[in-house]
Protein backbone atom coordinates (compact mmCIF):
# COMPACT_ATOMS: atom_id res chain seq x y z
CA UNK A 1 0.00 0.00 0.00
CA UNK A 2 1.41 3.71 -0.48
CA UNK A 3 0.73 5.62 2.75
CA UNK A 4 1.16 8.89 2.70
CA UNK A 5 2.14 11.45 5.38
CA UNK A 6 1.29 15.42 4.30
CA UNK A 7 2.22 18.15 6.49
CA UNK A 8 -0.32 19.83 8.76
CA UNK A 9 -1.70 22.57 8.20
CA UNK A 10 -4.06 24.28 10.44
CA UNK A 11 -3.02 26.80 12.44
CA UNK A 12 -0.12 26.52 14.29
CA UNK A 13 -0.31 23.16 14.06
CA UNK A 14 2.86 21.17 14.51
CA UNK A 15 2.52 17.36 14.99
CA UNK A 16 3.04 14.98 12.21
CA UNK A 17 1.35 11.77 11.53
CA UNK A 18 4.26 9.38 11.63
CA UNK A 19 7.64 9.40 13.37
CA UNK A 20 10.80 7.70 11.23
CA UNK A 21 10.19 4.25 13.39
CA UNK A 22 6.63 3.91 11.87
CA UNK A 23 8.16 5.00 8.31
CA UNK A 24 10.76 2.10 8.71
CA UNK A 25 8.30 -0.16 9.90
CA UNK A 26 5.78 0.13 6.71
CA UNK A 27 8.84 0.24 4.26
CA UNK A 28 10.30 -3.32 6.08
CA UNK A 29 6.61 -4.74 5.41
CA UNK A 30 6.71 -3.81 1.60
CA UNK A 31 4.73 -0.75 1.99
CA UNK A 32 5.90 2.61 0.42
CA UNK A 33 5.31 5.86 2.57
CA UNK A 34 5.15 9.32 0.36
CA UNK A 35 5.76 12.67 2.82
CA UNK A 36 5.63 16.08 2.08
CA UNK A 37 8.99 17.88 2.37
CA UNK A 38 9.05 19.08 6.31
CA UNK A 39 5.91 17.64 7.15
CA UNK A 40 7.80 16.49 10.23
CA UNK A 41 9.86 19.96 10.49
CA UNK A 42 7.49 21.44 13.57
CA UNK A 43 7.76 17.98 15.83
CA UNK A 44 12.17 18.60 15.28
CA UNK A 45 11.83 15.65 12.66
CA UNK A 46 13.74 16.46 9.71
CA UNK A 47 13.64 15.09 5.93
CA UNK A 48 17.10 13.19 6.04
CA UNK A 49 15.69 11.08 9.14
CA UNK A 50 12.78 10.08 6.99
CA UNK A 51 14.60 8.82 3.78
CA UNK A 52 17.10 7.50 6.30
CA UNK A 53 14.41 5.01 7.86
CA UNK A 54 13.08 4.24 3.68
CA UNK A 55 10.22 7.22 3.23
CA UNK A 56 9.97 9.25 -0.55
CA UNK A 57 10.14 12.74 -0.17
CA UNK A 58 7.83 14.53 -2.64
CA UNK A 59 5.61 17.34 -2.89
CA UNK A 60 1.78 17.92 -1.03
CA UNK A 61 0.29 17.74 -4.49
CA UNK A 62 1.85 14.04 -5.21
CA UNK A 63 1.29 12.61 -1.64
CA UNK A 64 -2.52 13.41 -2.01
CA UNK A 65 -2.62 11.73 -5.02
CA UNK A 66 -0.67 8.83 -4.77
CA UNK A 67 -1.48 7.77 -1.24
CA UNK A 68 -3.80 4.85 -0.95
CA UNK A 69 -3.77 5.93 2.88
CA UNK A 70 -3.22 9.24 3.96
CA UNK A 71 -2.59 9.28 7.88
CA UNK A 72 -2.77 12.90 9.87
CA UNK A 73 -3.07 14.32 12.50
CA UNK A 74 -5.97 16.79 12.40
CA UNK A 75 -9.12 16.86 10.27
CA UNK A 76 -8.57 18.03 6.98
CA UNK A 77 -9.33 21.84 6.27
CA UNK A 78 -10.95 23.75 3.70
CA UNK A 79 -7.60 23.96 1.29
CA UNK A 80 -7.40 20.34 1.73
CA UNK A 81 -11.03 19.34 0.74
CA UNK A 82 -9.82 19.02 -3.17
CA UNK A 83 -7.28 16.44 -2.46
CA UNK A 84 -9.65 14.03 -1.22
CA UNK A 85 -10.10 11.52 -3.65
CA UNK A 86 -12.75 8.63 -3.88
CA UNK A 87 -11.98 5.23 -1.72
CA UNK A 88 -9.21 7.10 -0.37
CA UNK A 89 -8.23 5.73 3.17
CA UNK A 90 -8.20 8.98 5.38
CA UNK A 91 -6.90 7.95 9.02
CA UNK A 92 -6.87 10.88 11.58
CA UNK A 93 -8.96 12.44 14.24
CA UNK A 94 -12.04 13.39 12.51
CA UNK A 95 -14.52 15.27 15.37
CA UNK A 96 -17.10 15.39 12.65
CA UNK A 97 -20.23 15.70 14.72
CA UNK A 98 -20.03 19.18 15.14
CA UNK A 99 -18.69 19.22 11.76
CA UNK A 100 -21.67 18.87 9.62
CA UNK A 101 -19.29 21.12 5.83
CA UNK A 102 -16.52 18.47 6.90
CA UNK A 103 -18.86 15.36 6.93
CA UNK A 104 -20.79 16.14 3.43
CA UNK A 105 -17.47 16.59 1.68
CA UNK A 106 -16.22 13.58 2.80
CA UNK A 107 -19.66 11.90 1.97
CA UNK A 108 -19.76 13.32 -1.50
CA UNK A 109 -15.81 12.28 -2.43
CA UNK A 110 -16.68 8.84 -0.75
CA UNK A 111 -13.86 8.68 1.03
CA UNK A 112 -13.17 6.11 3.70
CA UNK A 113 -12.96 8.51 7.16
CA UNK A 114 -11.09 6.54 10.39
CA UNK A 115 -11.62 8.73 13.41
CA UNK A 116 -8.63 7.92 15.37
CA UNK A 117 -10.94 9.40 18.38
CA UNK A 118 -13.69 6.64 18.20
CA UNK A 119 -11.67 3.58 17.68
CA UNK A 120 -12.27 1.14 21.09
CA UNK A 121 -10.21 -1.43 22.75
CA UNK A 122 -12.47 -4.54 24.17
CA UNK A 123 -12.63 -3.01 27.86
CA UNK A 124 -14.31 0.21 26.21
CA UNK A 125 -11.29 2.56 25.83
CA UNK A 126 -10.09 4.67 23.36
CA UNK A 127 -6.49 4.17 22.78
CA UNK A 128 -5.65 6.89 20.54
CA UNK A 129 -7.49 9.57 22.40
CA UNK A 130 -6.24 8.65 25.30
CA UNK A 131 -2.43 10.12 24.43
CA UNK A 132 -3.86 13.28 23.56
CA UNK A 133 -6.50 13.64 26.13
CA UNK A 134 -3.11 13.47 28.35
CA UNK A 135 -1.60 15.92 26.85
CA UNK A 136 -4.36 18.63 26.67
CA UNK A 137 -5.49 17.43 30.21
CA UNK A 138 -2.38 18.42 31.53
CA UNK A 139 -1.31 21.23 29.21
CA UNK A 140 -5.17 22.54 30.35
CA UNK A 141 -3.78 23.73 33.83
CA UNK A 142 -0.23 24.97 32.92
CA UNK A 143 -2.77 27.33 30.39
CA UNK A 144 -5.01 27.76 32.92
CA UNK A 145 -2.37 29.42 35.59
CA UNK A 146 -0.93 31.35 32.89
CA UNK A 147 -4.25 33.26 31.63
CA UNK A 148 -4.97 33.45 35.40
CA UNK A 149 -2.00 36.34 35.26
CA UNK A 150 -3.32 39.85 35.65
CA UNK A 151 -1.16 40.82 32.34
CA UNK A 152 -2.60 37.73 30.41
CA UNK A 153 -6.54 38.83 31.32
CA UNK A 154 -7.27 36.88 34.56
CA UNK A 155 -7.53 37.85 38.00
CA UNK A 156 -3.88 37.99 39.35
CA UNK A 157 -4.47 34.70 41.08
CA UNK A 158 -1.13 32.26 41.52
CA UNK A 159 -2.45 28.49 41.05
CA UNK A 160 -0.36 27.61 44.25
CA UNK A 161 -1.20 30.64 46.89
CA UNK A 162 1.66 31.31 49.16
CA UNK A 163 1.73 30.82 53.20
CA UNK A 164 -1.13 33.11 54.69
CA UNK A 165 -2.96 33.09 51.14
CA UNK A 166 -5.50 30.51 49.99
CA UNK A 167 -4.79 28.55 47.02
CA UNK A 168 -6.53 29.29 43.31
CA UNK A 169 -10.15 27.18 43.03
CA UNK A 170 -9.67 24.45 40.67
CA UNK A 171 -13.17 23.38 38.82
CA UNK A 172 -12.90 20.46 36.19
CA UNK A 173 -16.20 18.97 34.40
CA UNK A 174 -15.46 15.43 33.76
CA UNK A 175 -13.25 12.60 35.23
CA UNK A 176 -11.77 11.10 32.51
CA UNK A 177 -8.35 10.83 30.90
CA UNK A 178 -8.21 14.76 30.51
CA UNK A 179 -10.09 15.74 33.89
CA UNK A 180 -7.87 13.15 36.24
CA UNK A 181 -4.36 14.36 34.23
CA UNK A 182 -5.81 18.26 34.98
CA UNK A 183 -6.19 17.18 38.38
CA UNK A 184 -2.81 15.84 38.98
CA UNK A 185 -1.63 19.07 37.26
CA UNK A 186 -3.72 21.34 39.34
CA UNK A 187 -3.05 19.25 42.58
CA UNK A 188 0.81 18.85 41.72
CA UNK A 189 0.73 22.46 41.31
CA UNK A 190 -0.65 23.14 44.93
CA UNK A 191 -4.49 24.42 43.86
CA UNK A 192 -7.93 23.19 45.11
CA UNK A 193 -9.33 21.00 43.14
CA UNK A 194 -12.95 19.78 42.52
CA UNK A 195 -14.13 17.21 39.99
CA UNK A 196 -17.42 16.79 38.78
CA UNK A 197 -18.73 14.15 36.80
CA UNK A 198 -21.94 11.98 36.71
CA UNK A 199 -19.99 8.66 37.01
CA UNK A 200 -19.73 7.63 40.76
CA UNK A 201 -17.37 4.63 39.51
CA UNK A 202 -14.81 7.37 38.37
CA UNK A 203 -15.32 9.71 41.10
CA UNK A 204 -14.83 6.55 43.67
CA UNK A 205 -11.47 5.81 41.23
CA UNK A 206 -10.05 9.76 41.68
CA UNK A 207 -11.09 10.11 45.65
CA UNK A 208 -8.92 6.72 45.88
CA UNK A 209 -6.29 7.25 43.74
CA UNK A 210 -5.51 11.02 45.03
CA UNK A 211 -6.40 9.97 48.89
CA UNK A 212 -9.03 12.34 49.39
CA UNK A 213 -7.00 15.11 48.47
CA UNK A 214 -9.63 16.09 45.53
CA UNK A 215 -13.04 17.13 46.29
CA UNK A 216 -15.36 15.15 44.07
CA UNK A 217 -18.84 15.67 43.24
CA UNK A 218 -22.16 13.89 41.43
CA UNK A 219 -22.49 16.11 38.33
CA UNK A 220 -25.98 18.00 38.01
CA UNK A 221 -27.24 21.42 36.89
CA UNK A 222 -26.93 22.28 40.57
CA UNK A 223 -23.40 21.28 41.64
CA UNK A 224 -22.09 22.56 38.22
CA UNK A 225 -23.87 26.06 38.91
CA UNK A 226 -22.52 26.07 42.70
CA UNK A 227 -19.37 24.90 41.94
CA UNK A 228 -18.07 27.02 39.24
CA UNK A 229 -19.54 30.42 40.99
CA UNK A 230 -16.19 29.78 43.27
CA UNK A 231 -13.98 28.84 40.44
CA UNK A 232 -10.63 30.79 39.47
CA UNK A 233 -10.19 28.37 36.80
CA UNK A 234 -12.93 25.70 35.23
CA UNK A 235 -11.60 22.63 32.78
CA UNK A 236 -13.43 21.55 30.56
CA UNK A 237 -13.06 18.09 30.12
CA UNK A 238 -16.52 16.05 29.44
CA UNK A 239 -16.57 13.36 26.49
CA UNK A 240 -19.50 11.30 24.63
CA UNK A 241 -17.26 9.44 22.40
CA UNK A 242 -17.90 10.97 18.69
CA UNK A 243 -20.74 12.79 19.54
CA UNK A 244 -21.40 16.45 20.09
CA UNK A 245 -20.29 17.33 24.26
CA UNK A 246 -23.36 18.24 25.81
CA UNK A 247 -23.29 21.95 27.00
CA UNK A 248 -23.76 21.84 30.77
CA UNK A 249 -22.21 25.28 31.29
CA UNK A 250 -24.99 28.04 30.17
CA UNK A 251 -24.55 31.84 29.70
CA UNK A 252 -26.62 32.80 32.82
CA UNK A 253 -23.89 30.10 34.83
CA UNK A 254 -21.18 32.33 33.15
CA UNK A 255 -22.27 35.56 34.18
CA UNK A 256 -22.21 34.37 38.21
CA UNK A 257 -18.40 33.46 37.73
CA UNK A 258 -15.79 35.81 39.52
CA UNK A 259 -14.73 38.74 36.85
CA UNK A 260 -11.39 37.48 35.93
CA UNK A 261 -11.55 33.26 35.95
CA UNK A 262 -10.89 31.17 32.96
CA UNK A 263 -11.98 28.86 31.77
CA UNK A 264 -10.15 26.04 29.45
CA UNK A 265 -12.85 24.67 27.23
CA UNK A 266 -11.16 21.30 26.31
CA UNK A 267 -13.92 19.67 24.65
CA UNK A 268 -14.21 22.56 22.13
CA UNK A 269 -12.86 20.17 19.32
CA UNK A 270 -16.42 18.05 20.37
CA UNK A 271 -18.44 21.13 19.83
CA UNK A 272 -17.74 22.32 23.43
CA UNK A 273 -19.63 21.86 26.77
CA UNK A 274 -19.60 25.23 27.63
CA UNK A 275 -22.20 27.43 26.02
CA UNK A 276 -20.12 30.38 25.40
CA UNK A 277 -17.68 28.40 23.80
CA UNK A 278 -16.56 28.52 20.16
CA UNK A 279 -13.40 27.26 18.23
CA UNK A 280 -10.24 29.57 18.51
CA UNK A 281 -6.37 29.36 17.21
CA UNK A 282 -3.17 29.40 18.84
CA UNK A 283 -2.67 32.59 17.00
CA UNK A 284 -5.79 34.04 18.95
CA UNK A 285 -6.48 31.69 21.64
CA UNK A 286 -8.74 34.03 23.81
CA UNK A 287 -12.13 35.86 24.72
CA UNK A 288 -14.25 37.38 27.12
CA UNK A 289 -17.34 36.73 27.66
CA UNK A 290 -19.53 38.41 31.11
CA UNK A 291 -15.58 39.38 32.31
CA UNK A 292 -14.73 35.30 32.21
CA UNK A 293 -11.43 34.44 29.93
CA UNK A 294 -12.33 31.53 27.43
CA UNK A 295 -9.42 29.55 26.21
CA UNK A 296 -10.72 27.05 23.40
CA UNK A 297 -8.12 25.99 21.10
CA UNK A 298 -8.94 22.91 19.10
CA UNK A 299 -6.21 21.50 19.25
CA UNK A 300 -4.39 22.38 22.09
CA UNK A 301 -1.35 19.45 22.22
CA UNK A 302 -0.31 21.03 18.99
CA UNK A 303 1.50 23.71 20.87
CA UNK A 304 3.63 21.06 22.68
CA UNK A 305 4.10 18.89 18.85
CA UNK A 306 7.18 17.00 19.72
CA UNK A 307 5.52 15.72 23.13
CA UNK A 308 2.74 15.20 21.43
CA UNK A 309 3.52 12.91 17.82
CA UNK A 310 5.65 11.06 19.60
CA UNK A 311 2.92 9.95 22.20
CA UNK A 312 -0.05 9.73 19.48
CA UNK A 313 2.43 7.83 17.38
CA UNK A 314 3.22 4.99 19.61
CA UNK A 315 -0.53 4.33 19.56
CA UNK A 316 -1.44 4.40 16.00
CA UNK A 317 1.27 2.58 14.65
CA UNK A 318 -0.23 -0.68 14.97
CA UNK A 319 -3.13 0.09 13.69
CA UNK A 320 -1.72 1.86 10.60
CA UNK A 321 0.24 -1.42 9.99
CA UNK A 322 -3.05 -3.51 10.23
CA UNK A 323 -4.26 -1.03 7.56
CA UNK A 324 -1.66 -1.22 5.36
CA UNK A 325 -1.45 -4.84 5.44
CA UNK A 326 -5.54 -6.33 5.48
CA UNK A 327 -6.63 -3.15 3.60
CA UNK A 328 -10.27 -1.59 5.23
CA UNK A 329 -12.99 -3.99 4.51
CA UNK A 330 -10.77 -7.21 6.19
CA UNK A 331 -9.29 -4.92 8.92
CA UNK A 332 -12.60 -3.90 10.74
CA UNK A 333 -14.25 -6.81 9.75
CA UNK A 334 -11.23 -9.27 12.17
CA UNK A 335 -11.53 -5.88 14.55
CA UNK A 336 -14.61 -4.71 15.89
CA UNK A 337 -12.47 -2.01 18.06
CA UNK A 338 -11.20 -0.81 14.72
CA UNK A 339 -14.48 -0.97 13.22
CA UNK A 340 -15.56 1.39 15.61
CA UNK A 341 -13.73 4.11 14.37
CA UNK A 342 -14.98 4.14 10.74
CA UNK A 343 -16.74 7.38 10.75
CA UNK A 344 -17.80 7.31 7.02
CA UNK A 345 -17.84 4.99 3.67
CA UNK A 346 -18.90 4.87 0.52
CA UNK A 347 -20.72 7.69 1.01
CA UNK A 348 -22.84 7.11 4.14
CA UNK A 349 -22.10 7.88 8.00
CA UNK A 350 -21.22 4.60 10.04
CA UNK A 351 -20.99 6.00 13.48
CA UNK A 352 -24.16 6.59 14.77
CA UNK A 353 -23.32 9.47 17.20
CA UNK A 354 -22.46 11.29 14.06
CA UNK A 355 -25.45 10.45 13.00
CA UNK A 356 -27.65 11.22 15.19
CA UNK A 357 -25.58 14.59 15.95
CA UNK A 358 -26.33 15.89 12.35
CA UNK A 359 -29.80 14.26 11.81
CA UNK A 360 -28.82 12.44 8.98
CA UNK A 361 -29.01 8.58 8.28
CA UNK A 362 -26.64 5.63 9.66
CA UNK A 363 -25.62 2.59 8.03
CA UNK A 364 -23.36 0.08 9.93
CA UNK A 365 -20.21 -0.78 8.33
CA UNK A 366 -20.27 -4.58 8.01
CA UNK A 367 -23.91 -4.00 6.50
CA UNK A 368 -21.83 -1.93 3.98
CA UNK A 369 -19.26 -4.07 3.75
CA UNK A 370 -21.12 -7.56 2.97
């Protein structure tokens, strides 16, 4: 198969979908991987370490149409939407629920769309969120103190306190992979930290595995409303696997906040579950709303891309191998994780929380597929 590996480009965007080991590893199996020139530039990758480990340099225009499989990082943008090409393997994370210009294009070009984000291991998981969800979970509090900076927007609070001064008021929405690696942030970082989420397995998991040293609370319109009035910083971090987040954060709930908090909106690449949220850059990352700083960057382990494509690497090789070497139709059909994570083919939706997010019909894959 010829994989191909362009170079990202949304905004400030500077992962890359495959590290010289995975490059190596295709080439060895008689595979052929096409990058772009610098595609791997922005993660300190550079060209000679590619055609070192048996990957063809060549331009954007020949990757996109010579690549069998094209494997990203990011869902493709406007400038990329001509590239697409028909039965084209497109392996990346896709967020397309709140995506609805994204999923018809994809639907009319027929293009086969793997969501890295929605792909499940047996015990319910999601392995190649999970390396990003650490990132941005953690990178969500080091943000967090630094908008909290007078100069920066926020209130002038320091995360920590100092002796004879209390401590900054650590909110997070959700006790997941991002909410319990903000927590260890915030907590490492000497705030006060409070985790909601409507799970009382997780919040039994974080109580035990921080020794009572987080608050935890049963997530409802209440606690959320109390609990983020007292907040100098709010995370967050809520997750319906493929689906749109559900906002649980309204306008009136933002204008009871303390003039000055922030808030780090890290399902904003899920549509957001805070209703003031929208989509911003790393370019312009911030904005007011009722005196409250929103930070809602889409893709926020970007800024760290090094970090970053090495960890989301480590977890996607395997399946980019499987790929490469079954092709689609066998892959998911010997892998119902993998199946999972095929968002769209031959022109229908085949994840049903996309689906149902956009109001428009679902087909399952192996009824496609047979």
């Amino acid at each position: 198969m010829i994989v191909g590996i362009p170079k990202e480009v949304k905004d400030n965007e500077y992962r890359v979908g495959m590290v010289p080991a995975g490059v190596k590893a295709l080439t060895e199996a008689g595979h052929r991987v096409l990058l772009e020139e610098g595609a791997g530039a922005g993660s300190g990758i550079f060209n000679e370490e590619y055609v070192q480990a048996g990957g063809t340099l060549a331009s954007c225009e020949q990757v996109w149409s010579a690549a069998e499989m094209i494997v990203k990082v990011k869902e493709p943008v406007e400038p990329e939407y001509p590239r697409l090409r028909e039965r084209q393997i497109l392996f990346t994370y896709l967020h397309l629920a709140p995506l609805p210009g994204l999923t018809r294009v994809l639907l009319e070009k027929r293009v086969v769309g793997i969501a890295y984000e929605t792909i499940k291991e047996a015990d319910g998981s999601l392995p190649l969120l999970t390396p990003m969800s650490e990132v941005a979970g953690r990178m969500a509090i080091q943000i967090g103190a630094q908008y909290l900076e007078k100069s920066q927007g926020g209130r002038g609070i320091l995360l920590s306190g100092v002796p004879g001064v209390p401590p900054a008021q650590v909110v997070i929405l959700g006790g997941g992979i991002v909410g319990l690696n903000s927590a260890k942030s915030a907590l490492g970082m000497g705030a006060h930290v409070t985790v909601l989420d409507n799970n009382v397995h997780k919040l039994r998991y974080l109580d035990d595995v921080f020794l009572g040293r987080v608050a935890t609370l049963a997530s409802n319109s209440i606690t959320i409303a109390h609990s983020i009035r007292k907040a100098d910083l709010l995370v967050g971090a809520v997750l319906v696997p493929g689906a749109s987040a559900p906002k649980l954060v309204t306008r009136q709930m933002i204008s009871t906040m303390k003039k000055g908090a922030v808030i780090v909106d890290v399902a904003v690449d899920q549509g957001g579950c805070i209703e003031t949220s929208h989509p911003t850059t790393h370019s312009h990352p911030t904005f007011q709303v009722d005196g409250v700083l929103h930070y809602c960057v889409a893709n926020m382990p970007g800024a760290v891309p090094r970090t970053s494509t090495f960890a989301l690497t480590n977890a996607t090789l395997p399946y980019v191998m499987r790929l490469a070497k079954l092709g689609v139709a066998q892959a998911v059909r010997s892998d119902a994780g993998l199946a999972e994570g095929l968002n769209v083919f031959d022109g229908h939706v085949t994840y049903r929380a996309v689906a149902e997010s956009q109001g428009i019909p679902y087909r399952p894959v192996l009824e496609l597929l047979n």
